[in-house]
C-alpha atoms as a PDB file:
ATOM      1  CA  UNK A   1      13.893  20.180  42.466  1.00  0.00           C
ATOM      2  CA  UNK A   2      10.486  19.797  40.795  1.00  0.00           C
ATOM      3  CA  UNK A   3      10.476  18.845  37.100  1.00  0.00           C
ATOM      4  CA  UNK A   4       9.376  21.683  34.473  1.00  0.00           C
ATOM      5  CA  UNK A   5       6.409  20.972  32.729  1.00  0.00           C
ATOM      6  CA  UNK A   6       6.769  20.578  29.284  1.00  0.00           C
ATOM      7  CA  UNK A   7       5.863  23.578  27.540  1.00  0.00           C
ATOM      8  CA  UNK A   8       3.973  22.487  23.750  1.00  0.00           C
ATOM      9  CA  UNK A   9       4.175  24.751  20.854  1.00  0.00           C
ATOM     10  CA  UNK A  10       0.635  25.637  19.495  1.00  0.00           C
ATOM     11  CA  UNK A  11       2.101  26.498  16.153  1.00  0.00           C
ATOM     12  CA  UNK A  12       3.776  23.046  15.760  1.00  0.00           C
ATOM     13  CA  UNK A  13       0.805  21.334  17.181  1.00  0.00           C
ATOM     14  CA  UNK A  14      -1.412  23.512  14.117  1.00  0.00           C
ATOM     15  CA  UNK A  15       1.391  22.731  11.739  1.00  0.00           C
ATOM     16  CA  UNK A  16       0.963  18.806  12.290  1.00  0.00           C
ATOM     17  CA  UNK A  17      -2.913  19.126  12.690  1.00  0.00           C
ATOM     18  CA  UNK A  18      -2.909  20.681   8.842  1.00  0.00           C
ATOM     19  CA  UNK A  19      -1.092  17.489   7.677  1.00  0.00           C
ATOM     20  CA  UNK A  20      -3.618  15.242   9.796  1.00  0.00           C
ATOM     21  CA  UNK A  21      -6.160  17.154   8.165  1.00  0.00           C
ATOM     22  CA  UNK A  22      -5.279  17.198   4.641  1.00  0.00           C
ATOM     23  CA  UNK A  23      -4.753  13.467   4.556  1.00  0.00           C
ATOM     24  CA  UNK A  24      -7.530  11.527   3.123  1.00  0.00           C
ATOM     25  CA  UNK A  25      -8.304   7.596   4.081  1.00  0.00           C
ATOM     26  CA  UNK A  26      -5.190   6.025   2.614  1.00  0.00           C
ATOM     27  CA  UNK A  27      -6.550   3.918   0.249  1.00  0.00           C
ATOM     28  CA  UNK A  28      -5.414   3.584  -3.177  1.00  0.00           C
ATOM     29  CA  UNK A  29      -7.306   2.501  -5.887  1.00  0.00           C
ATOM     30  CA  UNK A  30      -4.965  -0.458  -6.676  1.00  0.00           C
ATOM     31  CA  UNK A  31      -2.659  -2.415  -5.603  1.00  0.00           C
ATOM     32  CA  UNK A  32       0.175  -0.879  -5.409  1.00  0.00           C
ATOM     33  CA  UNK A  33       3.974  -2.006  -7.163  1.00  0.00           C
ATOM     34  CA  UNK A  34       5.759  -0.853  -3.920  1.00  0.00           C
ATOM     35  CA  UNK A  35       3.919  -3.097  -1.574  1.00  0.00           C
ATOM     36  CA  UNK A  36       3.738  -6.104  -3.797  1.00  0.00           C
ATOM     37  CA  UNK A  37       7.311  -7.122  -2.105  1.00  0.00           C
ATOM     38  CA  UNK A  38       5.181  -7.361   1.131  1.00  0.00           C
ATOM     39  CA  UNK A  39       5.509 -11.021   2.213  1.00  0.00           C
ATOM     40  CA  UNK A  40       2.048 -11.341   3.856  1.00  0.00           C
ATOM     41  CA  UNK A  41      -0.747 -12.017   1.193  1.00  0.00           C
ATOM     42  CA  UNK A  42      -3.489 -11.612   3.882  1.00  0.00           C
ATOM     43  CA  UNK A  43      -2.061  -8.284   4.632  1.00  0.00           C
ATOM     44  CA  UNK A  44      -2.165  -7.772   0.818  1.00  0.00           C
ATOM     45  CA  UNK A  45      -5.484  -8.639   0.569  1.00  0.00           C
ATOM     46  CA  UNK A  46      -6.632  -6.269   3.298  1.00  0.00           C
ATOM     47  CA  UNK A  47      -4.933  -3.593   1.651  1.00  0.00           C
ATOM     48  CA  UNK A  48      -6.530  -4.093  -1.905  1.00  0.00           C
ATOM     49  CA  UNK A  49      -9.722  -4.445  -0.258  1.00  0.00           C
ATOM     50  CA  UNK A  50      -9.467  -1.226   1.931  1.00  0.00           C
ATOM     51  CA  UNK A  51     -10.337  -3.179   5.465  1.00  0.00           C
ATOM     52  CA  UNK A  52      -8.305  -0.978   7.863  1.00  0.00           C
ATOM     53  CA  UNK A  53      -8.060   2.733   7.876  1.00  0.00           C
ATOM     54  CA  UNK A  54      -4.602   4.137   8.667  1.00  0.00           C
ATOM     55  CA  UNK A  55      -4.421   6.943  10.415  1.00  0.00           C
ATOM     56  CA  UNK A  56      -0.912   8.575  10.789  1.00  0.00           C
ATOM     57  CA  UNK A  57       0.326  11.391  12.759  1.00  0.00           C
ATOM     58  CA  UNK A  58       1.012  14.318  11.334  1.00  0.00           C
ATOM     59  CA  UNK A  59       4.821  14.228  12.334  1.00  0.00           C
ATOM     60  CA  UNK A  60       4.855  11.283  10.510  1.00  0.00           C
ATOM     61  CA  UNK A  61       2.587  12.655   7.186  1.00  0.00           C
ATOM     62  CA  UNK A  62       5.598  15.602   7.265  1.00  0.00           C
ATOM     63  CA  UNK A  63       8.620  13.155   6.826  1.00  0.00           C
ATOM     64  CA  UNK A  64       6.613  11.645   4.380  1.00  0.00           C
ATOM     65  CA  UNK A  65       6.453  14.819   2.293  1.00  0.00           C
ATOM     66  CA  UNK A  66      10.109  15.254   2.791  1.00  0.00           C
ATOM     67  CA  UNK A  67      10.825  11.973   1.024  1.00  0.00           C
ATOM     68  CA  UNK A  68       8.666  13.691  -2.075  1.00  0.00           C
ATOM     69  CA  UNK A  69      10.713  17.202  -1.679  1.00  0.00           C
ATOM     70  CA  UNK A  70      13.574  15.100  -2.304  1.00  0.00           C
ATOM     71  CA  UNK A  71      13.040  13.697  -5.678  1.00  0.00           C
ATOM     72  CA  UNK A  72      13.270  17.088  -7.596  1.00  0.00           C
ATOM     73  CA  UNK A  73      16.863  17.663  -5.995  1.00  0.00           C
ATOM     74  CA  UNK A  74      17.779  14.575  -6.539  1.00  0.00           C
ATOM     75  CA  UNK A  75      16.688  15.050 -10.371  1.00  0.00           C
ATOM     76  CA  UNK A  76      18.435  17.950 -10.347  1.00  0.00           C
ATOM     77  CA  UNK A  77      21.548  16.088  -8.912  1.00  0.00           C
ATOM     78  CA  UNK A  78      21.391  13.478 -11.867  1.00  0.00           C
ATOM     79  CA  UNK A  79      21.286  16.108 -14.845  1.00  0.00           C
ATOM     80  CA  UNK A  80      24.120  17.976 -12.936  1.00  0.00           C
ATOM     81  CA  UNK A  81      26.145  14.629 -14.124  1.00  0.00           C
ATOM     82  CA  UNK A  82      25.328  14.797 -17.531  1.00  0.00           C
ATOM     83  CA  UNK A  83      22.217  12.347 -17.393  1.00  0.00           C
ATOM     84  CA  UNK A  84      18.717  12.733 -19.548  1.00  0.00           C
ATOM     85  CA  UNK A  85      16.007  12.245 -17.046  1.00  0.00           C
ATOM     86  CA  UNK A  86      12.352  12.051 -17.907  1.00  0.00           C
ATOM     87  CA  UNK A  87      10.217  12.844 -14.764  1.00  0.00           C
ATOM     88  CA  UNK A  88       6.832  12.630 -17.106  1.00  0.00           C
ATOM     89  CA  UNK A  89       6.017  10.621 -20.047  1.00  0.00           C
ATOM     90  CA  UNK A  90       6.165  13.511 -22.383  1.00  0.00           C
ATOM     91  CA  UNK A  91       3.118  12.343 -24.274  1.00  0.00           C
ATOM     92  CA  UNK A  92       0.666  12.699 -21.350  1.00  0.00           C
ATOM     93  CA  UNK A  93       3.049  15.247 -19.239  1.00  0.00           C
ATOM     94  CA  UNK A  94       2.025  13.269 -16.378  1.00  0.00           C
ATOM     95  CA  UNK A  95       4.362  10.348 -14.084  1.00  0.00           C
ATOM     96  CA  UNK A  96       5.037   7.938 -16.493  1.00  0.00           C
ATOM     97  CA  UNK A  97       2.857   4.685 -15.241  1.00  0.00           C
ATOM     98  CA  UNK A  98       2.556   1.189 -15.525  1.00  0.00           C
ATOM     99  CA  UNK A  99      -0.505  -0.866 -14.934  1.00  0.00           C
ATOM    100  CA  UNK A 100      -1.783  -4.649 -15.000  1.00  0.00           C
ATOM    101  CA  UNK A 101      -4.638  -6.661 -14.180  1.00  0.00           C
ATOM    102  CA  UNK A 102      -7.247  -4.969 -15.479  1.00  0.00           C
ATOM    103  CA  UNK A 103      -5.786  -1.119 -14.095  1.00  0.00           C
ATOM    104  CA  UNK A 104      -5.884  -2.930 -10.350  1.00  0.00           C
ATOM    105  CA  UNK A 105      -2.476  -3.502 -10.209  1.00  0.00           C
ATOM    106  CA  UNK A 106       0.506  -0.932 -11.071  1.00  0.00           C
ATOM    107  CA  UNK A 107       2.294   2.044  -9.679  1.00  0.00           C
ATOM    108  CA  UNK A 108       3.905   5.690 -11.035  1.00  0.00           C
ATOM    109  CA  UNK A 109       8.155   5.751 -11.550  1.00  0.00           C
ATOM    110  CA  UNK A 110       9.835   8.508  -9.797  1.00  0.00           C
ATOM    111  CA  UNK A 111      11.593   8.732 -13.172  1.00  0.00           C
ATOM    112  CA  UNK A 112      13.427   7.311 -16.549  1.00  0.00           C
ATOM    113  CA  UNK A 113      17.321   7.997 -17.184  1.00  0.00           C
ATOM    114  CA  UNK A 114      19.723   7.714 -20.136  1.00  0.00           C
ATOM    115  CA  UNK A 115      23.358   9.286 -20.309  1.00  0.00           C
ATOM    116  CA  UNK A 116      24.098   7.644 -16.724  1.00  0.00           C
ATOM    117  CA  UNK A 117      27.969   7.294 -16.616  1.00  0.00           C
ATOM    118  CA  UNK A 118      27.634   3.846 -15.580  1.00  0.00           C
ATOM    119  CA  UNK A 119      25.864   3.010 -18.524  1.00  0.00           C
ATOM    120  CA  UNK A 120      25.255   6.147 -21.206  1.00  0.00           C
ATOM    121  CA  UNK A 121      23.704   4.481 -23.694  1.00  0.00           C
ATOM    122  CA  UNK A 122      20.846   1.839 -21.460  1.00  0.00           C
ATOM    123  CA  UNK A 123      17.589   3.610 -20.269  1.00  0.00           C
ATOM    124  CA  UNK A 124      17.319   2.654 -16.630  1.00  0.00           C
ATOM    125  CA  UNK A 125      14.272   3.189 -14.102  1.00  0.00           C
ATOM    126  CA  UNK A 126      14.946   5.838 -11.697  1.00  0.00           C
ATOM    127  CA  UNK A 127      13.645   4.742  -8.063  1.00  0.00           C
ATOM    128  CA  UNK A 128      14.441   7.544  -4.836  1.00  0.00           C
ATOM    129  CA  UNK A 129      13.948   6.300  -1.617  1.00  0.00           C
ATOM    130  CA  UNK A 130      15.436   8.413   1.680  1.00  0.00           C
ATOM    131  CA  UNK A 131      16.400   6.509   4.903  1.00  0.00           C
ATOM    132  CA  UNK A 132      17.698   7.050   8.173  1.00  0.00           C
ATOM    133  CA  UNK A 133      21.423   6.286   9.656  1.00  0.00           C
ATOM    134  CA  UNK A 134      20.352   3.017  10.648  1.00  0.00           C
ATOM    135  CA  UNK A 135      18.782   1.982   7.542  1.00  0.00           C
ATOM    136  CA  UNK A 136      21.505   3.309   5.314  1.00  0.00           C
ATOM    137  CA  UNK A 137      23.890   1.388   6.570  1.00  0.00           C
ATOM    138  CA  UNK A 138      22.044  -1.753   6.681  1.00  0.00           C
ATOM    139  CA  UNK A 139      21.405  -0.940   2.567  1.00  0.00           C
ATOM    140  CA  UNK A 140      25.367  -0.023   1.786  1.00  0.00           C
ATOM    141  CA  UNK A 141      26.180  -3.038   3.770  1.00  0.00           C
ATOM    142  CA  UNK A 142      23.902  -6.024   2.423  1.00  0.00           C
ATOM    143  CA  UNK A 143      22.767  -3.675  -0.981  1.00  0.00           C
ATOM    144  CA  UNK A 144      19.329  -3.270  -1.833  1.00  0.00           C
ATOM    145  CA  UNK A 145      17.828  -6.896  -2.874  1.00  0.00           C
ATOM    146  CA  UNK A 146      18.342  -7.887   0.703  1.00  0.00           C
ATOM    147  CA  UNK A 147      18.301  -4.743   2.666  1.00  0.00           C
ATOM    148  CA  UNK A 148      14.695  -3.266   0.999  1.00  0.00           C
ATOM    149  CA  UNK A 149      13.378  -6.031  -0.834  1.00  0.00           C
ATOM    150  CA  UNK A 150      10.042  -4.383  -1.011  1.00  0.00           C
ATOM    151  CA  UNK A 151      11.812  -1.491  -3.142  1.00  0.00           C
ATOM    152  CA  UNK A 152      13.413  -4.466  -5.356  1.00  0.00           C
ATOM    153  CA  UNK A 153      10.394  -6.190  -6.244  1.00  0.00           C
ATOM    154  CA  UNK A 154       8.943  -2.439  -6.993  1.00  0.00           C
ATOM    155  CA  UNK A 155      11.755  -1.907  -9.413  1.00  0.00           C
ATOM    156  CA  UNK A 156      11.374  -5.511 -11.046  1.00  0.00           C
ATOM    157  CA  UNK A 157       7.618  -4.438 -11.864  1.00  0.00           C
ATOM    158  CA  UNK A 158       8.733  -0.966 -13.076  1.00  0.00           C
ATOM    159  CA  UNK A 159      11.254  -2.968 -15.417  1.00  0.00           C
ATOM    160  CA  UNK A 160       9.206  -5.822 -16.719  1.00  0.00           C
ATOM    161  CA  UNK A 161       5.929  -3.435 -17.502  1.00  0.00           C
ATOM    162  CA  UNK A 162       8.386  -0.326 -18.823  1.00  0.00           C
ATOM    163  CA  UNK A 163      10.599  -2.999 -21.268  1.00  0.00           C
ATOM    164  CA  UNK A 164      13.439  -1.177 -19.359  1.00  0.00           C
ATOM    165  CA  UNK A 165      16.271  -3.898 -18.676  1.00  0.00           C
ATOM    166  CA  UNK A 166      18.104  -1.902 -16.024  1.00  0.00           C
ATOM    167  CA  UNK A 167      17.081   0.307 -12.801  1.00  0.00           C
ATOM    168  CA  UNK A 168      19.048   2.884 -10.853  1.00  0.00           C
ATOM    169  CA  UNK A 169      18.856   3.015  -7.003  1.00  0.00           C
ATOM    170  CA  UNK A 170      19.213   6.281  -5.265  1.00  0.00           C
ATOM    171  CA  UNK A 171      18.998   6.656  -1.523  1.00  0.00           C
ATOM    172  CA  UNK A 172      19.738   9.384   0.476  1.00  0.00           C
ATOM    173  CA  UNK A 173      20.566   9.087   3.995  1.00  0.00           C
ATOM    174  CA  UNK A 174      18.100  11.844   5.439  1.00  0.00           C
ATOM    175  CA  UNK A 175      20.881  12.458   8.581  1.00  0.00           C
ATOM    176  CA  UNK A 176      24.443  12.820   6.579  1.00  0.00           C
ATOM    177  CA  UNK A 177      22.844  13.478   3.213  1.00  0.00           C
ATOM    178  CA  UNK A 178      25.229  10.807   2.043  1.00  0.00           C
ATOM    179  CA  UNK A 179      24.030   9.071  -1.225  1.00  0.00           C
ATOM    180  CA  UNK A 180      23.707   4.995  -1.948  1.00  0.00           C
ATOM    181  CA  UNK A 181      23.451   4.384  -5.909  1.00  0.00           C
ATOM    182  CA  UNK A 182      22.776   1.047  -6.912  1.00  0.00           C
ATOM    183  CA  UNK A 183      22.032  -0.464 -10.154  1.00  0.00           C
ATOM    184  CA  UNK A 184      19.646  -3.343 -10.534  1.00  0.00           C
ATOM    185  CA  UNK A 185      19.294  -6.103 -13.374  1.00  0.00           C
ATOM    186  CA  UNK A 186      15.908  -7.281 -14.826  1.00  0.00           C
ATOM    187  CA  UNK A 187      15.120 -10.387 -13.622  1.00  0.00           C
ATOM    188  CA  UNK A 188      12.018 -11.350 -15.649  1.00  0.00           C
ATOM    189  CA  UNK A 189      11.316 -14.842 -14.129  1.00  0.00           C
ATOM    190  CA  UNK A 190      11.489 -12.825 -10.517  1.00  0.00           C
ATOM    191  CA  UNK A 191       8.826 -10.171 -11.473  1.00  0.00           C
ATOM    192  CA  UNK A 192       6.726 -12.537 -13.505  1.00  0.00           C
ATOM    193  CA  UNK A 193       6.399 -14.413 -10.200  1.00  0.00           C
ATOM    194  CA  UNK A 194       5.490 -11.317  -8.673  1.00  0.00           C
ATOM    195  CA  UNK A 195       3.037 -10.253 -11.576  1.00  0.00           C
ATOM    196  CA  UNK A 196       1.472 -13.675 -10.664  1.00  0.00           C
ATOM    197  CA  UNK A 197       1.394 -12.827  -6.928  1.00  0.00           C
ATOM    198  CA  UNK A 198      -0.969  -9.450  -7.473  1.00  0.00           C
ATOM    199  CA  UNK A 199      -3.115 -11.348  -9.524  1.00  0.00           C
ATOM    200  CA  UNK A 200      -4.263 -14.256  -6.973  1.00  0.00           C
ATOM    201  CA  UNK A 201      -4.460 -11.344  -4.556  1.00  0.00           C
ATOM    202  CA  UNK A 202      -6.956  -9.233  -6.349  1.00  0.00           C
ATOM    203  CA  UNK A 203      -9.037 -11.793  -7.690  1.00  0.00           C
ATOM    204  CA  UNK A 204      -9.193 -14.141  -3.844  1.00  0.00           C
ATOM    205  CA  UNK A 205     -12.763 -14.019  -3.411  1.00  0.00           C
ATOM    206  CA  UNK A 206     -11.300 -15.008   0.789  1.00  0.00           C
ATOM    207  CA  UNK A 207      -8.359 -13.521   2.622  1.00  0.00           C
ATOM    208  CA  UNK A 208      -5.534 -15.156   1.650  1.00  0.00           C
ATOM    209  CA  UNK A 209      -3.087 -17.428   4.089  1.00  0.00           C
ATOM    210  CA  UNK A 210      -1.124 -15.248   7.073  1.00  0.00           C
ATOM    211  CA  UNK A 211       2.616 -14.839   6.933  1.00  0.00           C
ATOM    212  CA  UNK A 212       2.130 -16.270  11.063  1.00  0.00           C
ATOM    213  CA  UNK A 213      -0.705 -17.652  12.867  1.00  0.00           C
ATOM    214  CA  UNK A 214       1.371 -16.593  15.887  1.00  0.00           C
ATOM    215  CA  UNK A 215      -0.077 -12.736  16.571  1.00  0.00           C
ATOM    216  CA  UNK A 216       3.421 -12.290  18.380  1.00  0.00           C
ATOM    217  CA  UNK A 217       5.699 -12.846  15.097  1.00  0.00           C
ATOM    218  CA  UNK A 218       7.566  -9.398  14.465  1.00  0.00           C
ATOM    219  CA  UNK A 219       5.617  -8.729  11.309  1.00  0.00           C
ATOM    220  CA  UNK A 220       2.193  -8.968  12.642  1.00  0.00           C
ATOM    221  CA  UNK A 221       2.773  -6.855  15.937  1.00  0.00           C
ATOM    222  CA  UNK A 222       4.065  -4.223  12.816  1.00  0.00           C
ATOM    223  CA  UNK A 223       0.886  -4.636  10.891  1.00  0.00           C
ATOM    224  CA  UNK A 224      -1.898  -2.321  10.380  1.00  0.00           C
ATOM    225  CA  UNK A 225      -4.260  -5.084  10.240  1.00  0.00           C
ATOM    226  CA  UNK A 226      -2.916  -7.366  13.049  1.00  0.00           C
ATOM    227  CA  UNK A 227      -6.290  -6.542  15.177  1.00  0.00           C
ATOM    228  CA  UNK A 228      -8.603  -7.430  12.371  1.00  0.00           C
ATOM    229  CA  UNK A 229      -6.094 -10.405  11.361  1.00  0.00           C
ATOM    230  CA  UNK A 230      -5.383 -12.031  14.339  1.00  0.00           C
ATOM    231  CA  UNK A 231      -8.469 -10.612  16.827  1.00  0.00           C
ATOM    232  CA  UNK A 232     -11.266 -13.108  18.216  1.00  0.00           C
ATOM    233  CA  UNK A 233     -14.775 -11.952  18.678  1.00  0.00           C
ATOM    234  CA  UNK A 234     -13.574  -9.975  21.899  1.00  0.00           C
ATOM    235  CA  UNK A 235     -11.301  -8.103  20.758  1.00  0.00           C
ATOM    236  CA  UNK A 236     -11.175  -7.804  16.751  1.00  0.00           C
ATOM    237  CA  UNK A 237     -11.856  -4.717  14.709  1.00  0.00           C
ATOM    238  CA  UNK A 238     -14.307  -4.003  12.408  1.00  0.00           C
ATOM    239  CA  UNK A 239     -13.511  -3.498   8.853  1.00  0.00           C
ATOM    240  CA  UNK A 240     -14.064  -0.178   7.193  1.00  0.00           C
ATOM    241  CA  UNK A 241     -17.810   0.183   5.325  1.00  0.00           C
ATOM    242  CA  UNK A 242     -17.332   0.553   1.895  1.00  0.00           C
ATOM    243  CA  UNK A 243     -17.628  -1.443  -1.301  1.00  0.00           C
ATOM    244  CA  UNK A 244     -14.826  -3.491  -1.057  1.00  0.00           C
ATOM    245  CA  UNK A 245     -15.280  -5.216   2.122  1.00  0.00           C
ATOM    246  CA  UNK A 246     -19.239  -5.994   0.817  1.00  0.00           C
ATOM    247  CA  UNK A 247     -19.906  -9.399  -0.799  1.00  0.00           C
ATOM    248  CA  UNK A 248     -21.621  -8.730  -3.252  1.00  0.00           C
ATOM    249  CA  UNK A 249     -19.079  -6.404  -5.082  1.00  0.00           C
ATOM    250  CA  UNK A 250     -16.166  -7.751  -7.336  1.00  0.00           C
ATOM    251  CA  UNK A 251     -13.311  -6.372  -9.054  1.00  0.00           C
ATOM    252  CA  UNK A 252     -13.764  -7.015 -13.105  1.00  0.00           C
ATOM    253  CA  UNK A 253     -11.466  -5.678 -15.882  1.00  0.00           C
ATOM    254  CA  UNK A 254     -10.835  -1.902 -15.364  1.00  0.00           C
ATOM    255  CA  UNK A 255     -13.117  -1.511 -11.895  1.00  0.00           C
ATOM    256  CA  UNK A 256     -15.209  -3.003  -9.927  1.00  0.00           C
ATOM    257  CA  UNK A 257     -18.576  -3.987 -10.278  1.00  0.00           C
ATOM    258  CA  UNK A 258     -22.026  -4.452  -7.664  1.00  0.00           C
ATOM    259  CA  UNK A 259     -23.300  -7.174  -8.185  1.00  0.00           C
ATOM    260  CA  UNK A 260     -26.693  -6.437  -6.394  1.00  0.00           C
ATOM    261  CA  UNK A 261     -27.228  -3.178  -8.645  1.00  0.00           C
ATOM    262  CA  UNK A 262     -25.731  -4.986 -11.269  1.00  0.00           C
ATOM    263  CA  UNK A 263     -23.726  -1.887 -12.014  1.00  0.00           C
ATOM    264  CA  UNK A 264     -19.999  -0.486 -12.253  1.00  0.00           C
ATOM    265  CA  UNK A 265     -18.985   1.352  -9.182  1.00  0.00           C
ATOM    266  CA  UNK A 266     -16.705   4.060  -9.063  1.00  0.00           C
ATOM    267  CA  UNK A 267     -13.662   5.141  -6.807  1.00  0.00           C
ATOM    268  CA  UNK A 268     -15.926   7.416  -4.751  1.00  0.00           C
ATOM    269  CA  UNK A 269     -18.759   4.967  -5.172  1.00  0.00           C
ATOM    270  CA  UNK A 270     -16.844   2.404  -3.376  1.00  0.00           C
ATOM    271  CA  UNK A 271     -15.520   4.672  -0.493  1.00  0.00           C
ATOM    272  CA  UNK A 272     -19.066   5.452   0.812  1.00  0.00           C
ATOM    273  CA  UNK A 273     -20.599   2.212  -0.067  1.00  0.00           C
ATOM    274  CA  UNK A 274     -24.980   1.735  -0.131  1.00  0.00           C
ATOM    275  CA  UNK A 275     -27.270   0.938   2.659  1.00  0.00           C
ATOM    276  CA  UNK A 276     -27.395  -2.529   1.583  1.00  0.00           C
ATOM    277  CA  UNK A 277     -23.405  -3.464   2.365  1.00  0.00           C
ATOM    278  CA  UNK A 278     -23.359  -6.506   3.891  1.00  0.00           C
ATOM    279  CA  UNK A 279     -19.805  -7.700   4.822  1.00  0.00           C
ATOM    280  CA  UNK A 280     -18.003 -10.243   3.217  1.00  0.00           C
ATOM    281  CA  UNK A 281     -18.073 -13.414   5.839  1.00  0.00           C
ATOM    282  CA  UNK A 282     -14.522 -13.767   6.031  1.00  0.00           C
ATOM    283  CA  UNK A 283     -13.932 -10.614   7.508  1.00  0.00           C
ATOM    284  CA  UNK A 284     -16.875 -11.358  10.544  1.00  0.00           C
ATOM    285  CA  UNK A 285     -15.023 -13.494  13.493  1.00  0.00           C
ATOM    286  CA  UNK A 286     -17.737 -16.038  13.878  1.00  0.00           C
ATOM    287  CA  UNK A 287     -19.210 -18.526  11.976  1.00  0.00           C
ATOM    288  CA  UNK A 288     -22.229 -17.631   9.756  1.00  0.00           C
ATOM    289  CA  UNK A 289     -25.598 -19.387  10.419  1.00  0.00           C
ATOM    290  CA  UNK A 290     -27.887 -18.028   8.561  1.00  0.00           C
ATOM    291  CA  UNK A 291     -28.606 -15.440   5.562  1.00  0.00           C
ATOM    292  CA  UNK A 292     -31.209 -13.947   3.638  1.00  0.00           C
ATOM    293  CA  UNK A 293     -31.448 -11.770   0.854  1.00  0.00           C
ATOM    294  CA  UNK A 294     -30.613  -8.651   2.639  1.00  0.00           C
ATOM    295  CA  UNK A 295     -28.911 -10.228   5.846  1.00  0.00           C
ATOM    296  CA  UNK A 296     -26.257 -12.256   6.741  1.00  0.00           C
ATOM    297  CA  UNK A 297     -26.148 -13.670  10.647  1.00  0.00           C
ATOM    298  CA  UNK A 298     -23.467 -15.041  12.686  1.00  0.00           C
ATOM    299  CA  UNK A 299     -22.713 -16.972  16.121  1.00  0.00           C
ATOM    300  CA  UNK A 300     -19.395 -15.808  17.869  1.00  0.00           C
ATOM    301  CA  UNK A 301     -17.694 -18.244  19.698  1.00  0.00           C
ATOM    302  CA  UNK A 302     -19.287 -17.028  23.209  1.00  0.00           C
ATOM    303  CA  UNK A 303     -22.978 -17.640  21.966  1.00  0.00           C
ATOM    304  CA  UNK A 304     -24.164 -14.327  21.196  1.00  0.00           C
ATOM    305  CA  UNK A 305     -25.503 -13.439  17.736  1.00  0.00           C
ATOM    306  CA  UNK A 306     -25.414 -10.894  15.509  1.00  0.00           C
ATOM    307  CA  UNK A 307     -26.838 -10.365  12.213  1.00  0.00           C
ATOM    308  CA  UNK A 308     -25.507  -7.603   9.549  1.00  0.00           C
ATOM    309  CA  UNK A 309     -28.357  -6.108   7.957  1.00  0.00           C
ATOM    310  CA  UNK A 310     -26.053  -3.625   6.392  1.00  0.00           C
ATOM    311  CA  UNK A 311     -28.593  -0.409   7.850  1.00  0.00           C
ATOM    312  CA  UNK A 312     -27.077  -0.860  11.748  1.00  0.00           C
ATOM    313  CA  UNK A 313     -23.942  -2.466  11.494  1.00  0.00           C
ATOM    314  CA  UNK A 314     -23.859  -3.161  15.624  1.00  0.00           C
ATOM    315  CA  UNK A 315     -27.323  -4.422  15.956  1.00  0.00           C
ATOM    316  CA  UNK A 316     -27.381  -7.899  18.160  1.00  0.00           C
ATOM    317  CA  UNK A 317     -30.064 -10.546  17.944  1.00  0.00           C
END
């Protein structure tokens, strides 16, 4: 017997298109607090510097949302037990933040607690994260240091930039809707170390050292960069236009500045980038011969040229 076709659903298929087209390009204005647990500093790097453009499906953009719908109930769930929770810093009305390195590093707390029944009297950082089976057990089993230690290191920052000594976990396993709730000790040395990681990150003038120089390591197949990482001439990527990726910008206390219009350049500013973007060498796989004021060429390992004039970004010489 023949196989039925499979039948799709224009409504889901508009559903997910809405997501895909409601996202914008993905990148943040700083570095983020809940990447800064990331163990690649290259990969780092290419996310501060907005090299590679993620583009997720909008399946996936939905599940994201659902992680969002469930901070209010879990909220809710925390005040049912008698707990004071701030969502907003109540002087702004906005998610209370926490920034360093001139504004380029920081991130936004889901939350601030006191009246916890573990602790009534301690203010603790509220951090929601939702998981699936698989990863929920993992995170009962080996708790959250080990299990997620990107969302330790974020909770470390929110600490040591808050003054808050203690942090509350809560993860919801998005199958069961069984609850994980953890709480997490300041560990200043720990997030000073990580304070100190952001800043040689934002400040490298040069993509920093891989986690692997082996393209097959687990991490790299995962990453969103591995093409432009790991890539030769032949088969590499090229990085996103914009201000970031251009030599002659740099990031300075609160922003970044051009250095060609010796100007400061704003968050839009940077996403469309000028005429005259030339990209920084590092990010070109092949070796640069050449430059002038308003070009920069390279050889590629096969011979050919190439020389970024920053008008035609595929011209060949």
């Amino acid at each position: 017997m023949a196989e039925l076709p499979t039948i799709c659903s224009p409504t889901r298929d508009a559903i997910f298109a809405a997501y895909e087209a409601d996202t914008h390009d993905g990148f943040r204005s700083h570095l983020g607090a809940s990447l800064i647990g990331k163990e690649c500093e290259r990969a780092l790097w290419y996310d501060f510097r907005w090299t590679t453009l993620s583009k997720h499906p909008g399946r996936l953009l939905r599940l994201f949302e659902t992680g969002q719908l469930e901070e209010a109930r879990l909220v809710r769930n925390l005040r049912r037990t008698g707990a004071t929770v701030l969502e907003v810093d109540p002087e702004t009305g906005r998610q209370i933040r926490v920034q360093a390195h001139g504004g380029h590093f920081g991130g936004s707390l889901d939350g601030a607690a006191l009246n916890l029944i573990e602790a009534p009297k301690t203010w603790h950082v509220l951090e929601f994260k939702t998981h699936s089976s698989k990863s929920f057990t993992d995170l009962v089993a080996k708790k959250v240091q080990i299990s997620k230690p990107q969302h330790f290191a974020q909770m470390q920052i929110y600490m040591h930039l808050t003054g808050i000594t203690r942090a509350m976990y809560l993860a919801v396993n998005k199958d069961t809707d069984d609850l994980h709730v953890e709480r997490i000790e300041l560990d200043s040395a720990f997030a000073q170390k990580l304070l100190d990681k952001a800043q040689r990150i934002i400040f490298a003038a040069v993509p920093l050292a891989r986690i692997s120089d082996d393209p097959s390591w687990y991490q790299c197949r995962l990453c969103d960069h591995a093409a432009l990482c790991h890539g030769g001439a032949d088969s590499a990527v090229a990085p996103e236009v914009n201000c970031r990726t251009c030599l002659r910008s740099t990031p300075v206390d609160g922003g970044w500045q051009c250095d060609l219009h010796q100007r400061a350049i704003n968050d839009s500013d940077q996403r469309t980038a000028c005429e005259r973007h030339l990209y920084l060498p590092q990010l070109v796989p092949g070796t640069q011969i050449d430059a002038g004021v308003d070009w920069v060429e390279y050889q590629f390992p096969a011979g050919q040229r190439w020389r970024d004039t920053g008008f035609n970004k595929h011209t060949n010489t």
